[in-house]
PDB file of N, CA and C in Angstrom:
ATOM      1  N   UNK A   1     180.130 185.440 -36.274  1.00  0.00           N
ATOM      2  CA  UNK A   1     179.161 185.792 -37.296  1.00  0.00           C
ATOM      3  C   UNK A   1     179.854 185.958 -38.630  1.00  0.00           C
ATOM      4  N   UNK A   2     179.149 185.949 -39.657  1.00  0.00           N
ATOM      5  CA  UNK A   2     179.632 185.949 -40.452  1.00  0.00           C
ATOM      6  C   UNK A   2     179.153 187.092 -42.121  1.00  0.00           C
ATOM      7  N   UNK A   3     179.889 187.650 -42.538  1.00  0.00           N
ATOM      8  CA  UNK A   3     179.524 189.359 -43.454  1.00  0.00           C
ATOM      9  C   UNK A   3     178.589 188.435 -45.010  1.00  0.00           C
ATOM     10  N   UNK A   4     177.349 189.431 -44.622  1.00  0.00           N
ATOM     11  CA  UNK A   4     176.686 189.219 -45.637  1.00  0.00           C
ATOM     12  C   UNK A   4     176.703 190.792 -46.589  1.00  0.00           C
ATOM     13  N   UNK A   5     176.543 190.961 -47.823  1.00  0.00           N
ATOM     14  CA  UNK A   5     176.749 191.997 -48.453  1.00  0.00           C
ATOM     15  C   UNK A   5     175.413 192.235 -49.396  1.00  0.00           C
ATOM     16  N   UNK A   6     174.816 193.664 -50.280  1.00  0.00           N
ATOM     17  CA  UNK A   6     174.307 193.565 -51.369  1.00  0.00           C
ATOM     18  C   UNK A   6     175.323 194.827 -51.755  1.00  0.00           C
ATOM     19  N   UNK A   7     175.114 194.420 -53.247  1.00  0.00           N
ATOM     20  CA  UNK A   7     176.143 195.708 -54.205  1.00  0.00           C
ATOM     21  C   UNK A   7     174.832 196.060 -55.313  1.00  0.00           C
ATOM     22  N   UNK A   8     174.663 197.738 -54.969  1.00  0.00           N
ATOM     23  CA  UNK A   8     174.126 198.307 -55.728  1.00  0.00           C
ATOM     24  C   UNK A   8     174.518 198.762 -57.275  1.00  0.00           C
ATOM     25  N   UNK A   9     174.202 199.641 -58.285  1.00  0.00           N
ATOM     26  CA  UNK A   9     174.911 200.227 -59.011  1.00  0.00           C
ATOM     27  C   UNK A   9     174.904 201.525 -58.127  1.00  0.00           C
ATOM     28  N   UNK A  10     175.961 202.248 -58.767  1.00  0.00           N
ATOM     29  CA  UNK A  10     175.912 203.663 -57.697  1.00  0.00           C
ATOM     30  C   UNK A  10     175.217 204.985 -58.772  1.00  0.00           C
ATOM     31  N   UNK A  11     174.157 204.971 -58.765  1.00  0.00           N
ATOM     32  CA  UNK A  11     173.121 205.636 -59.909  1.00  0.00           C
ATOM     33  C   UNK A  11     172.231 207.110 -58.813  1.00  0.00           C
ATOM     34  N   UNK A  12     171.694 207.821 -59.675  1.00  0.00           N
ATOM     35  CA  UNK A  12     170.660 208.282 -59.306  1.00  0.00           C
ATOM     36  C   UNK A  12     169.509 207.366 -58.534  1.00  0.00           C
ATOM     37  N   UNK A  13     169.152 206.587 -58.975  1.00  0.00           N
ATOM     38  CA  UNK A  13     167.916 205.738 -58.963  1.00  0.00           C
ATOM     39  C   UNK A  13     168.048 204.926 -57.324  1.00  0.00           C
ATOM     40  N   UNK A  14     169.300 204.598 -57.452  1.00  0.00           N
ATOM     41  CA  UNK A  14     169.479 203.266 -56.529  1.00  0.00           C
ATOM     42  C   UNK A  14     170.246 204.443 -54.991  1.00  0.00           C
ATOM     43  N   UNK A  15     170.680 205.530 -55.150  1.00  0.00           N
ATOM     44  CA  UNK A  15     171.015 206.629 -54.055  1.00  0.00           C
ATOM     45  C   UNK A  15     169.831 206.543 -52.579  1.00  0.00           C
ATOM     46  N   UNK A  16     168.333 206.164 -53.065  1.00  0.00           N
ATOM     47  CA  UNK A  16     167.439 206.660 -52.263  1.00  0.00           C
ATOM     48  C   UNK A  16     167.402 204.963 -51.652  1.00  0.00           C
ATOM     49  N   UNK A  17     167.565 203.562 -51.834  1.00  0.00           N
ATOM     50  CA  UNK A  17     168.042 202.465 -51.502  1.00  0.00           C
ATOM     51  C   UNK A  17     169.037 202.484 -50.695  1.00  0.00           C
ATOM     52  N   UNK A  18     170.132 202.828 -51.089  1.00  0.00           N
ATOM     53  CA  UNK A  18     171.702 202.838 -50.092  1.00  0.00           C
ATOM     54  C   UNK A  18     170.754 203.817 -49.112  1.00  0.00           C
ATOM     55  N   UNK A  19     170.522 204.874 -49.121  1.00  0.00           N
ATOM     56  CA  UNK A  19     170.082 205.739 -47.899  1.00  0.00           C
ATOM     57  C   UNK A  19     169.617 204.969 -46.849  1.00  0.00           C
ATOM     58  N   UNK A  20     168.546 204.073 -47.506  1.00  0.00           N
ATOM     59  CA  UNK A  20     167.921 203.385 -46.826  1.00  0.00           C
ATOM     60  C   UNK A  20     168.017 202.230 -45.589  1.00  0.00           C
ATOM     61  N   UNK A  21     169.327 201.821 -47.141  1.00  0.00           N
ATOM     62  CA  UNK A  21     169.890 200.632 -46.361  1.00  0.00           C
ATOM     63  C   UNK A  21     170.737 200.962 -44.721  1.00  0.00           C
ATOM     64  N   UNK A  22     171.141 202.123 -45.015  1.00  0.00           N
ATOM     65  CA  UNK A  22     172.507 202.672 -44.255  1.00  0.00           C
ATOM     66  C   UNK A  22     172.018 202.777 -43.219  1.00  0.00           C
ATOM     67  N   UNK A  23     170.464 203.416 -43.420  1.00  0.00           N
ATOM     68  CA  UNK A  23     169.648 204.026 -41.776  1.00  0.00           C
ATOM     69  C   UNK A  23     169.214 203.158 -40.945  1.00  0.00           C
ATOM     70  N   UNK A  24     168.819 201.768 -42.009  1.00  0.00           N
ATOM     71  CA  UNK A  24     167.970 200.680 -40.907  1.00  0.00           C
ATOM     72  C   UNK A  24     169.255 199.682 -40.728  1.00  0.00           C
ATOM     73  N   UNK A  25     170.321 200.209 -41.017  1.00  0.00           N
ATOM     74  CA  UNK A  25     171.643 198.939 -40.681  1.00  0.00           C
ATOM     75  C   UNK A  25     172.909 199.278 -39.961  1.00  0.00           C
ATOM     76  N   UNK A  26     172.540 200.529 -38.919  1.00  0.00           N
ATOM     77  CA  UNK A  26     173.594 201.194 -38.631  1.00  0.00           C
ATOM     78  C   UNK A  26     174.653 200.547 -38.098  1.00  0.00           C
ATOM     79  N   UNK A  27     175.082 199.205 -38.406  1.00  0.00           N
ATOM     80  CA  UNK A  27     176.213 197.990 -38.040  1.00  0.00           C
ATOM     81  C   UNK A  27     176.859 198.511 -39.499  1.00  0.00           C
ATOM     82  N   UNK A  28     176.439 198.639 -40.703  1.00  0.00           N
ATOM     83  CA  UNK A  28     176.805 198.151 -42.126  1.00  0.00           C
ATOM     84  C   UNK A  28     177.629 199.373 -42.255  1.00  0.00           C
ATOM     85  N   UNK A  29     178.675 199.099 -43.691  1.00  0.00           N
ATOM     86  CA  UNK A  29     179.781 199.060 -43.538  1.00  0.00           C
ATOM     87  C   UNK A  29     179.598 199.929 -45.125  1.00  0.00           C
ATOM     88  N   UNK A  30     179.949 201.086 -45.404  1.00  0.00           N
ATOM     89  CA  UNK A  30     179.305 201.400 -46.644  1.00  0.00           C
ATOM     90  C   UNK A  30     180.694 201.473 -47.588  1.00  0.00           C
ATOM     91  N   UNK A  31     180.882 200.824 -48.643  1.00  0.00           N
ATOM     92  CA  UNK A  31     181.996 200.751 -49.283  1.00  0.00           C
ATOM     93  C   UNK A  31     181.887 200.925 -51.199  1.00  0.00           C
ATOM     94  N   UNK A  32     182.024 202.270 -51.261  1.00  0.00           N
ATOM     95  CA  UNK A  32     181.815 203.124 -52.737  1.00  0.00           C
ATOM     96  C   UNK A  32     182.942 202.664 -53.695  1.00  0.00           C
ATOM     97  N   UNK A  33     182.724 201.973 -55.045  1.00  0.00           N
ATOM     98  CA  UNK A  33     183.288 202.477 -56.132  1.00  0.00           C
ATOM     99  C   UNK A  33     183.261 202.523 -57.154  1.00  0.00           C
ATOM    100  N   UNK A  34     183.794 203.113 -58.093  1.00  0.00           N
ATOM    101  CA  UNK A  34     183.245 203.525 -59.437  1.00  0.00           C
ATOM    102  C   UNK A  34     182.381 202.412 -60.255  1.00  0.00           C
ATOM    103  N   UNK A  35     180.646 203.177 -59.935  1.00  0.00           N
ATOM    104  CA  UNK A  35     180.018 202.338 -60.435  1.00  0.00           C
ATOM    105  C   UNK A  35     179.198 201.606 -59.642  1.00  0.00           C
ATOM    106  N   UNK A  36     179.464 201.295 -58.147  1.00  0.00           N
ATOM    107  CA  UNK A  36     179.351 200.724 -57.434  1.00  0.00           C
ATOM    108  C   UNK A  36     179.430 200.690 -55.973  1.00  0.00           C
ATOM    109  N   UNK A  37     178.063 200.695 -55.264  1.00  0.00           N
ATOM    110  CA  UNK A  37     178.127 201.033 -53.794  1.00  0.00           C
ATOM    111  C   UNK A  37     178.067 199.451 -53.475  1.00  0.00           C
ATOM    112  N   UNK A  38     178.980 198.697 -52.648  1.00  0.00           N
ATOM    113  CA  UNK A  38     178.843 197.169 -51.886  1.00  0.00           C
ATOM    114  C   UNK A  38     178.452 198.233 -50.037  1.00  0.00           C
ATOM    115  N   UNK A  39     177.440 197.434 -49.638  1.00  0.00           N
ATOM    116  CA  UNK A  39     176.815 197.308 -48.020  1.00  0.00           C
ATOM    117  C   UNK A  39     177.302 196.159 -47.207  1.00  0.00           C
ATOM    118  N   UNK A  40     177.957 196.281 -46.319  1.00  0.00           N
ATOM    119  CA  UNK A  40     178.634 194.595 -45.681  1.00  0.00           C
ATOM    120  C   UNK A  40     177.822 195.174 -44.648  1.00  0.00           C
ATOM    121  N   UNK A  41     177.570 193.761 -43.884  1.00  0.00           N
ATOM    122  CA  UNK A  41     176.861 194.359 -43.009  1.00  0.00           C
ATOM    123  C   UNK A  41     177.650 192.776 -42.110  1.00  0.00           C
ATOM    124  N   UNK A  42     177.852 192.553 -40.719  1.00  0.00           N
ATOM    125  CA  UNK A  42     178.085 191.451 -40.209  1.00  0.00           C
ATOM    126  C   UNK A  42     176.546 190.804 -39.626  1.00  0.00           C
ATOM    127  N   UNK A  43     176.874 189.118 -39.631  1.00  0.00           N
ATOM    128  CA  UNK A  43     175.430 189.154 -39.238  1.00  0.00           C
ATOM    129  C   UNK A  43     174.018 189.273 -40.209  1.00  0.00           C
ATOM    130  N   UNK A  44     173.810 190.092 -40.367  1.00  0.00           N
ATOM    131  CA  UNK A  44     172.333 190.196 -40.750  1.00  0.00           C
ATOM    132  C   UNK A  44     172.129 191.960 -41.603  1.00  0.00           C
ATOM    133  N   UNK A  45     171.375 191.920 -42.755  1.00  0.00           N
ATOM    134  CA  UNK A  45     171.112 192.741 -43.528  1.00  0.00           C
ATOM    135  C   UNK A  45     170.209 193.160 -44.026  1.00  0.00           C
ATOM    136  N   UNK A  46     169.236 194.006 -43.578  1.00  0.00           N
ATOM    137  CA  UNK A  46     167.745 194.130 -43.829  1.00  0.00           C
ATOM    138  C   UNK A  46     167.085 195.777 -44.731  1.00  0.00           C
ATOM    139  N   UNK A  47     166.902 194.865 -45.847  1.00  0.00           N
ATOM    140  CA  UNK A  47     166.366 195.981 -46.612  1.00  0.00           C
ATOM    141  C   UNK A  47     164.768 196.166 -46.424  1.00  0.00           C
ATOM    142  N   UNK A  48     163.931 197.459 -45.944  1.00  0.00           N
ATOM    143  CA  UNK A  48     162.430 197.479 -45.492  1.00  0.00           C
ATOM    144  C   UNK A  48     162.355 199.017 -46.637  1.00  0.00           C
ATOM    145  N   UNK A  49     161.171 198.192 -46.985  1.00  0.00           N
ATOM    146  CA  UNK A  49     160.140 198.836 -48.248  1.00  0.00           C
ATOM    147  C   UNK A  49     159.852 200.106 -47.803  1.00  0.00           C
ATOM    148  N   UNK A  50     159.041 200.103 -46.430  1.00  0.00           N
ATOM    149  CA  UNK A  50     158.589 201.678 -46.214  1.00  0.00           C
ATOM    150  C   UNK A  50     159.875 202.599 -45.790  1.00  0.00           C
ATOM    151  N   UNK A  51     161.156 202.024 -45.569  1.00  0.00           N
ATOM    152  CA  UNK A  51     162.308 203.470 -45.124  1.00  0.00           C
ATOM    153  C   UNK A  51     162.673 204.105 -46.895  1.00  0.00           C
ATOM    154  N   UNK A  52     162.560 203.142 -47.731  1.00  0.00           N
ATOM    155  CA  UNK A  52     162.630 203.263 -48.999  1.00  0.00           C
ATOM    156  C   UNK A  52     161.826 204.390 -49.850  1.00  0.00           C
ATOM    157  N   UNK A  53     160.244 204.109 -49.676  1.00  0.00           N
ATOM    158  CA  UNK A  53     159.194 204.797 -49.427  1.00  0.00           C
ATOM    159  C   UNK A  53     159.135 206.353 -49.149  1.00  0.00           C
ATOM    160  N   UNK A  54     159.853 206.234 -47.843  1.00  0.00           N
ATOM    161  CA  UNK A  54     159.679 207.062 -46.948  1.00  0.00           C
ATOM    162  C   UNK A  54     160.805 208.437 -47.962  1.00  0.00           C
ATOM    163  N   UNK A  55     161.694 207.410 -48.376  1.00  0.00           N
ATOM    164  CA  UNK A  55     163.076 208.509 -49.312  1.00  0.00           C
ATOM    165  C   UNK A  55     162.679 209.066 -50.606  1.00  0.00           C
ATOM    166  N   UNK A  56     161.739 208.233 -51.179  1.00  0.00           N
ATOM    167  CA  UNK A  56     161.291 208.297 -52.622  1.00  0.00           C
ATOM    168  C   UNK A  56     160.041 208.948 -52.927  1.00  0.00           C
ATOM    169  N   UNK A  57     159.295 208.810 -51.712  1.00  0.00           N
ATOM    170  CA  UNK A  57     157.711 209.530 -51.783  1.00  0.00           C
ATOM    171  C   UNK A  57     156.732 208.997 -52.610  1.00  0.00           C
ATOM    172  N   UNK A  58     157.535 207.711 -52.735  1.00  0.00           N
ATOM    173  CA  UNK A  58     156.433 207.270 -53.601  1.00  0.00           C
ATOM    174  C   UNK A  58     156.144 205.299 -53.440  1.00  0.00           C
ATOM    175  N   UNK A  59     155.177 204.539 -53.817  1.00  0.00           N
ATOM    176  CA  UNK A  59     155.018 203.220 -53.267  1.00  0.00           C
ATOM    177  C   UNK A  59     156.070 202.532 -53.818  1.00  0.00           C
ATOM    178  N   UNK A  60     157.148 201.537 -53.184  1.00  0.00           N
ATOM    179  CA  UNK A  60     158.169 200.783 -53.991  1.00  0.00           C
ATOM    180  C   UNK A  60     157.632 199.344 -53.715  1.00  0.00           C
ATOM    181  N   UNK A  61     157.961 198.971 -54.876  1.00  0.00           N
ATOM    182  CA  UNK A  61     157.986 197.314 -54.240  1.00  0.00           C
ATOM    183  C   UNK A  61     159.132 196.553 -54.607  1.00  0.00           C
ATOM    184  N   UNK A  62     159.585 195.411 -53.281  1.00  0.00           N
ATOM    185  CA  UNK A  62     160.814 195.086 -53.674  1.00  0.00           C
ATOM    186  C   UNK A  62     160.905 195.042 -54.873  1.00  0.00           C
ATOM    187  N   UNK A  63     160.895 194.277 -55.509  1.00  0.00           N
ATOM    188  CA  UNK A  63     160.980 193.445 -56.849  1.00  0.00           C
ATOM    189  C   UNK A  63     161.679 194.819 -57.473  1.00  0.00           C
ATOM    190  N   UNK A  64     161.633 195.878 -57.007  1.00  0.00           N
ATOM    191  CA  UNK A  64     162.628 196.804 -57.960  1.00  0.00           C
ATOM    192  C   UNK A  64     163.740 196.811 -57.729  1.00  0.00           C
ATOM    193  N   UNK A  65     164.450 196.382 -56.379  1.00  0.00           N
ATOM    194  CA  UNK A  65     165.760 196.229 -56.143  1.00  0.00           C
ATOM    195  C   UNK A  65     166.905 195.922 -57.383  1.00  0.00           C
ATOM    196  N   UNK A  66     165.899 194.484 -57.914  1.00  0.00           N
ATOM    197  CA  UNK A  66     166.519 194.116 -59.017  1.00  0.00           C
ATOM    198  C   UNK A  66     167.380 195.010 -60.435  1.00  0.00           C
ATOM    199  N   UNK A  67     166.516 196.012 -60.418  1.00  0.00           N
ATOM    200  CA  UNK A  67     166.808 196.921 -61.517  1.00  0.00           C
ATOM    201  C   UNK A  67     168.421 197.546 -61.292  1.00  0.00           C
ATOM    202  N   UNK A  68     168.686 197.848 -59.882  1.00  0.00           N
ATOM    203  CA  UNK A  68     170.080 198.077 -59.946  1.00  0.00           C
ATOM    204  C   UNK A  68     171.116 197.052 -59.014  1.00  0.00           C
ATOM    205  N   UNK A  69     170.916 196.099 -58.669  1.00  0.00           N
ATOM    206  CA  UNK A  69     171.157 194.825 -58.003  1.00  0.00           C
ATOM    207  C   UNK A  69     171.961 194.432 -58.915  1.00  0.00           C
ATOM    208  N   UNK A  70     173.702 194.434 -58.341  1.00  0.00           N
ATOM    209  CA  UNK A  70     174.409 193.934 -59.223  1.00  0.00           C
ATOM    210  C   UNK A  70     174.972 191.971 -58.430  1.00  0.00           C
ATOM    211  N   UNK A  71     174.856 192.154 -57.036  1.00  0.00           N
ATOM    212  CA  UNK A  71     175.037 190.766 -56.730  1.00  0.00           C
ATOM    213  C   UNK A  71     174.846 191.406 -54.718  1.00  0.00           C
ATOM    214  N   UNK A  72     174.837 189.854 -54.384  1.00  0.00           N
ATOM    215  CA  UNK A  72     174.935 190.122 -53.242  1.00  0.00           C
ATOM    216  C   UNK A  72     174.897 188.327 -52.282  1.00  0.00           C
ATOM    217  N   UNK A  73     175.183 188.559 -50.794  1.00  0.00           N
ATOM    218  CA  UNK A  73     175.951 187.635 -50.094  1.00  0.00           C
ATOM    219  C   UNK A  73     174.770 187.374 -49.034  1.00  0.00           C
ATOM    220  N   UNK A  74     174.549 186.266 -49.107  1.00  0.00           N
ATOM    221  CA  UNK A  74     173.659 185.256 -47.949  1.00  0.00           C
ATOM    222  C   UNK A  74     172.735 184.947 -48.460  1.00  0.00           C
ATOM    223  N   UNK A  75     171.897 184.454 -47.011  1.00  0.00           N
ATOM    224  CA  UNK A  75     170.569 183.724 -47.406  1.00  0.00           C
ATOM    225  C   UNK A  75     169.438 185.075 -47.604  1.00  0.00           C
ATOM    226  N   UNK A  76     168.496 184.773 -47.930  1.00  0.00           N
ATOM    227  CA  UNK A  76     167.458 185.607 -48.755  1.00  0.00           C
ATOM    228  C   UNK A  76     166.225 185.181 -48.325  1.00  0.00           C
ATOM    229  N   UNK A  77     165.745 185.964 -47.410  1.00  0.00           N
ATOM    230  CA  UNK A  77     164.040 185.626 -46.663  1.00  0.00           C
ATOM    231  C   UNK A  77     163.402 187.283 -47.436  1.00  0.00           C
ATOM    232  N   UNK A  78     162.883 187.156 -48.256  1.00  0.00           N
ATOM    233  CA  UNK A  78     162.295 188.422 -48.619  1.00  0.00           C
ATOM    234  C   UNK A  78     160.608 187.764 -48.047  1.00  0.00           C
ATOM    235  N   UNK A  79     159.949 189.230 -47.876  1.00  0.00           N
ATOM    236  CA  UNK A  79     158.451 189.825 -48.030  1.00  0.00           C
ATOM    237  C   UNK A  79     157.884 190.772 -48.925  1.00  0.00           C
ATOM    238  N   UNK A  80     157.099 191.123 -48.625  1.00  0.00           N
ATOM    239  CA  UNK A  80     156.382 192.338 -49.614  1.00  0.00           C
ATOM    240  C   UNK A  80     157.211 193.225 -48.569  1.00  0.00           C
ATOM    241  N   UNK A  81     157.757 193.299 -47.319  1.00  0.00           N
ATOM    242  CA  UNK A  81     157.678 194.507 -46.319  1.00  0.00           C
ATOM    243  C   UNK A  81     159.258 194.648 -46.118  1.00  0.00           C
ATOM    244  N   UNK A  82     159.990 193.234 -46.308  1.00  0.00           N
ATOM    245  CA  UNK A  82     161.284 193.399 -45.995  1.00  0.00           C
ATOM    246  C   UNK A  82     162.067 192.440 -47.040  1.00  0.00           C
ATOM    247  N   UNK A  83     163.535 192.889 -47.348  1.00  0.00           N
ATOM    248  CA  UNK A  83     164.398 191.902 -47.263  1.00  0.00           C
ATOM    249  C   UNK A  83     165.501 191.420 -47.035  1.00  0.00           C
ATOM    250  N   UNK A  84     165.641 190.828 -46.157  1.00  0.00           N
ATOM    251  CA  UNK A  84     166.866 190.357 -45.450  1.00  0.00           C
ATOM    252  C   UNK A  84     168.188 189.565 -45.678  1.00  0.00           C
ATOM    253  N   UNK A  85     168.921 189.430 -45.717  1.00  0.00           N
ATOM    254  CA  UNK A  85     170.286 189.326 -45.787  1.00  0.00           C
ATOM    255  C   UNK A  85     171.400 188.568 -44.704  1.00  0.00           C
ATOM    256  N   UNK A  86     171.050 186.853 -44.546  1.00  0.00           N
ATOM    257  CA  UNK A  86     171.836 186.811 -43.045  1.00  0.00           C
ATOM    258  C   UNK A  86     172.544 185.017 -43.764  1.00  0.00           C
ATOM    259  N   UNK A  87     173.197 184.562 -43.050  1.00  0.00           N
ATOM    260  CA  UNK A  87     173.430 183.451 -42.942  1.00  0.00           C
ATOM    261  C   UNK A  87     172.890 182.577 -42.298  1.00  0.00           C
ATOM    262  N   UNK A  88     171.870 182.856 -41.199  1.00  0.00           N
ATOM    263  CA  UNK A  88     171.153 181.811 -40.414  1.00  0.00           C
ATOM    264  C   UNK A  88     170.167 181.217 -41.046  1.00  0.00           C
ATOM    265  N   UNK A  89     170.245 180.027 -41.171  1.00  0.00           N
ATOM    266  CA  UNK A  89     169.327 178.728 -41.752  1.00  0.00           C
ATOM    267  C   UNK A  89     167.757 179.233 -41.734  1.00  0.00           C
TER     268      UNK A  89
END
């Protein structure tokens, strides 16, 4: 398999995201630095709207990722509900 990644900024804002990410990816690999949280995850990487939700208390929709989304690794199947992170075709 092969490590797909997203790199947050490491902010207030984007804290309740990494939470997120960490809980629904308990494979992923959490790697902090100044400025900057990177998520490796092997395999497959799935960011879901309602664990997000669930941290923030309030409705997210992806499309905000972007706001602290500094780059990130693989293929890209997003929904309104999820988005994922893998190398498989």
């Amino acid at each position: 398999m092969s490590t797909v990644f997203i790199a947050l900024q490491a902010n207030e804002d984007a804290r309740p995201i990494i939470e997120a990410i960490c809980a629904d990816n308990p494979h992923a690999v959490l790697n902090e630095a100044p400025g900057m949280v990177k998520i490796d995850a092997e395999g497959r990487l799935v960011v879901r709207r309602s664990s997000i939700e669930e941290r923030l208390g309030r409705a997210f929709d992806l499309q905000e990722l972007q706001v602290n989304l500094i780059t990130l690794s693989g293929h890209i199947d997003e929904t309104e509900d999820e988005f994922t992170l893998s190398w498989n075709a």
